[in-house]
C-alpha atoms as a PDB file:
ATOM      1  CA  UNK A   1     -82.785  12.220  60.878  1.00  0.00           C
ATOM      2  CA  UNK A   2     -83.682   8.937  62.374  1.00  0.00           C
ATOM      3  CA  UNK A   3     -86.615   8.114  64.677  1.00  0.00           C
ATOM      4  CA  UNK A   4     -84.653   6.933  67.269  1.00  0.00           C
ATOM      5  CA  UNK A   5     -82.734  10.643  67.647  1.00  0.00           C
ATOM      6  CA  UNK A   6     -86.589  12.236  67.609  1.00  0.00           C
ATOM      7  CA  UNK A   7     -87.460  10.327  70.513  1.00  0.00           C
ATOM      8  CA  UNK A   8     -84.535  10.370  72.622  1.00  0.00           C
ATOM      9  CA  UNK A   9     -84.465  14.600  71.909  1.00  0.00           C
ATOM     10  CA  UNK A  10     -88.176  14.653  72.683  1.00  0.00           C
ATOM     11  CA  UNK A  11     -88.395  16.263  76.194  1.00  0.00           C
ATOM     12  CA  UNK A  12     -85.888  18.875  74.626  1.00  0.00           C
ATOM     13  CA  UNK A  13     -87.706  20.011  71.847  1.00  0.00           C
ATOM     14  CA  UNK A  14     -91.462  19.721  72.951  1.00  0.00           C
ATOM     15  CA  UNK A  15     -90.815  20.768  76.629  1.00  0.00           C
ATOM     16  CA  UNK A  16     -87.700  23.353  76.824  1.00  0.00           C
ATOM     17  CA  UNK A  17     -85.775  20.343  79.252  1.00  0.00           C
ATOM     18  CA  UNK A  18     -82.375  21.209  80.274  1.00  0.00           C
ATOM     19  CA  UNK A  19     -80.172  20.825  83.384  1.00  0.00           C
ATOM     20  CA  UNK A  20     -79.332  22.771  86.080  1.00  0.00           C
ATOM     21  CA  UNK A  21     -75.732  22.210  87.693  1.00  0.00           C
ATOM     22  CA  UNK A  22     -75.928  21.126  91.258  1.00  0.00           C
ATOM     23  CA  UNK A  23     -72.643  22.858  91.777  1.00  0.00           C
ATOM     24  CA  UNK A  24     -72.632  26.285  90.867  1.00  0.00           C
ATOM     25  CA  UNK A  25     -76.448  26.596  89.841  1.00  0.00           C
ATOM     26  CA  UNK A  26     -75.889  27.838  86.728  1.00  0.00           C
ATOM     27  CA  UNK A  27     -79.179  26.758  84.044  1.00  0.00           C
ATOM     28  CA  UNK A  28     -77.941  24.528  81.062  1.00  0.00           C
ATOM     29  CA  UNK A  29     -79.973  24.416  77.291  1.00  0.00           C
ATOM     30  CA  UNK A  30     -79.666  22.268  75.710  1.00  0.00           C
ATOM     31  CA  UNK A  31     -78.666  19.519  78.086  1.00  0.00           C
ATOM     32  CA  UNK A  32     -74.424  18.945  77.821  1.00  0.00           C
ATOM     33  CA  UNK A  33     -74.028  16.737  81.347  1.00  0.00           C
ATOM     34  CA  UNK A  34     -71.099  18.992  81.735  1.00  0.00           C
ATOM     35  CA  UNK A  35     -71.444  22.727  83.600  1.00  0.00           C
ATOM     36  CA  UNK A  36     -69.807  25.232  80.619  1.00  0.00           C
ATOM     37  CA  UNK A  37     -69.495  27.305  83.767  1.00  0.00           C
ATOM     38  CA  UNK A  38     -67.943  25.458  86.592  1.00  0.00           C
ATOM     39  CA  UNK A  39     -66.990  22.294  84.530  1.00  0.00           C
ATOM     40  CA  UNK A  40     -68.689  19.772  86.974  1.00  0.00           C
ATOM     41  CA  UNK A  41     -71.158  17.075  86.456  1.00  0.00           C
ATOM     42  CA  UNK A  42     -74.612  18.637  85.693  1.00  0.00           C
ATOM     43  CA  UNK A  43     -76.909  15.645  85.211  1.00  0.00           C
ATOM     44  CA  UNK A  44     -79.983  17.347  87.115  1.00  0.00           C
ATOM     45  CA  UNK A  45     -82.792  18.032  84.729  1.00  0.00           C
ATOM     46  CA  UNK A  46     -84.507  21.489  84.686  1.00  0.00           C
ATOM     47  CA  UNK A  47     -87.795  22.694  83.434  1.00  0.00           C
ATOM     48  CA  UNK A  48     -87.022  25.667  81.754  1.00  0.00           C
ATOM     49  CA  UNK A  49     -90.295  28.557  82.215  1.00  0.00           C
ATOM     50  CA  UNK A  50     -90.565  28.565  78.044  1.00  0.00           C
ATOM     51  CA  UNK A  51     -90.607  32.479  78.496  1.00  0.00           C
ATOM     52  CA  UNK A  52     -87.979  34.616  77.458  1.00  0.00           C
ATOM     53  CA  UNK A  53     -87.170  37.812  75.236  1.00  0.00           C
ATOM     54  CA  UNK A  54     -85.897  38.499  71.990  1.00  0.00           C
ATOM     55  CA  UNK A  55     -82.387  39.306  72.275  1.00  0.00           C
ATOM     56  CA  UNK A  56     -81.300  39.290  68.668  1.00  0.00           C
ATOM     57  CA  UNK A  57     -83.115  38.296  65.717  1.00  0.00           C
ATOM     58  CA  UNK A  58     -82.335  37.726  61.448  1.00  0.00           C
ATOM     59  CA  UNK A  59     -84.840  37.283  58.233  1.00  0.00           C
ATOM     60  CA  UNK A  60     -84.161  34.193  56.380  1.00  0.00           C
ATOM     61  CA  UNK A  61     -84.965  34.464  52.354  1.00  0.00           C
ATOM     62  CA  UNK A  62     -83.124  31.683  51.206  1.00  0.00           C
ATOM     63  CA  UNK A  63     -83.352  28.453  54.089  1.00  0.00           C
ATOM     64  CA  UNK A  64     -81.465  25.101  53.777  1.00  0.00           C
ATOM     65  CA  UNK A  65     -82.615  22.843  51.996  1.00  0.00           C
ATOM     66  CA  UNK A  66     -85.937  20.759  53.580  1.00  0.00           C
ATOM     67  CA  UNK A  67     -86.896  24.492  55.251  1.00  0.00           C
ATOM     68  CA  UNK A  68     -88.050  26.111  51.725  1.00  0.00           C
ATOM     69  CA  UNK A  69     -92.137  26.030  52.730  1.00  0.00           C
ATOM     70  CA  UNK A  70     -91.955  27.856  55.485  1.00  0.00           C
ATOM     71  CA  UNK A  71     -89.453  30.937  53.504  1.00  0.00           C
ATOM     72  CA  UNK A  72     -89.170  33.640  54.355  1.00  0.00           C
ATOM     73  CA  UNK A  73     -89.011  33.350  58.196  1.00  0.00           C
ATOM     74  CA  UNK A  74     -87.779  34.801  60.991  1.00  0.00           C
ATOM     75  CA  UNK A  75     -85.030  33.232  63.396  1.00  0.00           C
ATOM     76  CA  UNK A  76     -84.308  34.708  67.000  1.00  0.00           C
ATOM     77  CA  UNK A  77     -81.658  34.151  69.646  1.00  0.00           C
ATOM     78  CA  UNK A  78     -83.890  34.022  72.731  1.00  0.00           C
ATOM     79  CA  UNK A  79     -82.501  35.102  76.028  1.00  0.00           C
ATOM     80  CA  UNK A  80     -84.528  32.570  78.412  1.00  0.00           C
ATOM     81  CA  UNK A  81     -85.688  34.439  82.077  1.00  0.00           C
ATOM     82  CA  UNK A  82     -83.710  31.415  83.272  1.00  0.00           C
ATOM     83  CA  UNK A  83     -80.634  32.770  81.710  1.00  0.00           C
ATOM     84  CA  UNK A  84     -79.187  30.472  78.611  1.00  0.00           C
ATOM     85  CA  UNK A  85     -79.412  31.706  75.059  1.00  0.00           C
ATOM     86  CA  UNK A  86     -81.740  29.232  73.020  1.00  0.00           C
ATOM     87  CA  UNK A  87     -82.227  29.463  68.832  1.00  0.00           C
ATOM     88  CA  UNK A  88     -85.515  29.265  67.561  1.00  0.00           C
ATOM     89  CA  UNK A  89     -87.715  30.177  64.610  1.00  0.00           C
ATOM     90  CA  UNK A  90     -90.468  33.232  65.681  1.00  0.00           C
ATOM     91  CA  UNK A  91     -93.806  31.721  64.256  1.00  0.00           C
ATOM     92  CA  UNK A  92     -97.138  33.604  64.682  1.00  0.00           C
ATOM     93  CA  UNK A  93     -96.279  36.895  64.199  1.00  0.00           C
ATOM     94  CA  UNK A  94     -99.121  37.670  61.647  1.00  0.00           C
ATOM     95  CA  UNK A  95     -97.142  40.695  60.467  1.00  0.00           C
ATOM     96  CA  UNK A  96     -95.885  42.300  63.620  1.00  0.00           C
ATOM     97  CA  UNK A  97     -93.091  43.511  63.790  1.00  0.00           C
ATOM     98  CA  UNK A  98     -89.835  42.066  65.790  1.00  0.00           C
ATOM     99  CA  UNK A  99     -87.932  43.927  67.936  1.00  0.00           C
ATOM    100  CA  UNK A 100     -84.869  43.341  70.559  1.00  0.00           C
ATOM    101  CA  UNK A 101     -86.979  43.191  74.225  1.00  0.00           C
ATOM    102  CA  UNK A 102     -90.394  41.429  72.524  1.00  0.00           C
ATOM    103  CA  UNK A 103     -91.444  39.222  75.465  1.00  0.00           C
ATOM    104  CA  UNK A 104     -91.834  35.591  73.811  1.00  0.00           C
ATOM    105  CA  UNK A 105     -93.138  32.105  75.154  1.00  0.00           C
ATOM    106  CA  UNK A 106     -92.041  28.569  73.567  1.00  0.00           C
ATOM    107  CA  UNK A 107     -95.188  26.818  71.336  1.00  0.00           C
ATOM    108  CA  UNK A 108     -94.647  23.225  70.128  1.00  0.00           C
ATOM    109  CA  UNK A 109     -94.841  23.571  66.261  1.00  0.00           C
ATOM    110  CA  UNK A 110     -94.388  22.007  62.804  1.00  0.00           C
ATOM    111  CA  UNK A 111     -90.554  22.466  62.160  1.00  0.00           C
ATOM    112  CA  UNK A 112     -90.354  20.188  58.827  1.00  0.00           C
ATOM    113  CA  UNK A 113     -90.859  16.661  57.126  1.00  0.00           C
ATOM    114  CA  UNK A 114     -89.087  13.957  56.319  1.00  0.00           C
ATOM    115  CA  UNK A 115     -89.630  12.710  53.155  1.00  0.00           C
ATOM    116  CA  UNK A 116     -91.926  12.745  50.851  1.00  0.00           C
ATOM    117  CA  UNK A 117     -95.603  13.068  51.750  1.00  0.00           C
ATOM    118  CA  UNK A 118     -95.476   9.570  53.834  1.00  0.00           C
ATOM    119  CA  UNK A 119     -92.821  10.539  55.492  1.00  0.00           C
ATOM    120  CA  UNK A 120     -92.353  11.525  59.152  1.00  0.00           C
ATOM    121  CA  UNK A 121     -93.211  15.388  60.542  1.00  0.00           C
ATOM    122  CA  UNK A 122     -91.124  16.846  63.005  1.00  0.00           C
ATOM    123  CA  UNK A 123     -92.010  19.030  65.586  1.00  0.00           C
ATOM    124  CA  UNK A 124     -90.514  20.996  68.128  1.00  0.00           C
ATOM    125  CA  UNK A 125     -90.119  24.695  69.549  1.00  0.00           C
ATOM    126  CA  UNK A 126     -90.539  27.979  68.152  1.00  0.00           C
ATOM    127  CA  UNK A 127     -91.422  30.880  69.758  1.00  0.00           C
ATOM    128  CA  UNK A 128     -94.307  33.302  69.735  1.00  0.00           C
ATOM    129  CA  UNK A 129     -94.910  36.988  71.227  1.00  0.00           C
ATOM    130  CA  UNK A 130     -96.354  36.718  74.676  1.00  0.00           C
ATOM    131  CA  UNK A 131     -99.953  37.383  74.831  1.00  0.00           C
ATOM    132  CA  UNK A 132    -101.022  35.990  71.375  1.00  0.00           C
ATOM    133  CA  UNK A 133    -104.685  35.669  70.883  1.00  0.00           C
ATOM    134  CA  UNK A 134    -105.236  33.064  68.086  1.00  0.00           C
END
């Protein structure tokens, strides 16, 4: 992926940005400029709260390719306290377990690299268990 697409997803991926839909309210991740609810113009950007919950969650063994360091991991469909469903990787778990209903906040981390070891790192959210003491 290019530089240019990094920096024009940046407020996305490092700070949960979205769009709320000054028609019918409704709270839009990842930003569409079109309400999947009322079909209006949603251009309004939102600060999504970063917290959420675990509302389903899978093991992955065997990752696409450019994702093999980080094997095995854990992937989650967070339900934000805002409402939308968001994807993300589940990174400091230091072998606790996952369950459906584990409170979670967004953490700016390492997601891959470009390249070979001069090439670009790309970063942008996971999710961690609320409360994590590092």
């Amino acid at each position: 992926m290019e530089v240019a697409r990094h920096w024009r997803l940046k407020k996305q991926r490092y700070a949960l940005v979205g769009e709320v839909c000054p028609h019918c309210e409704s709270k839009i991740f990842p930003p569409r400029d079109i309400c999947p609810d009322c079909g209006e113009e949603a251009k309004d950007l939102y600060q999504f709260s970063g917290r959420g919950e675990v509302y389903s969650y899978t093991r992955v063994y065997d990752p696409p390719a450019g994702y093999e360091e980080a094997a095995p991991y854990t992937v989650a469909m967070i339900k934000l306290e805002e409402g939308p469903l968001v994807t993300a990787q589940l990174t400091d778990l230091d072998g606790e377990e996952v369950a459906i209903g584990t409170p979670v906040e967004m953490v700016t981390r390492k997601i891959r690299s470009d390249g070979d070891e001069r090439g670009m790192l790309v970063y942008g959210y996971k999710f961690r268990p609320r409360g994590f003491a590092r």
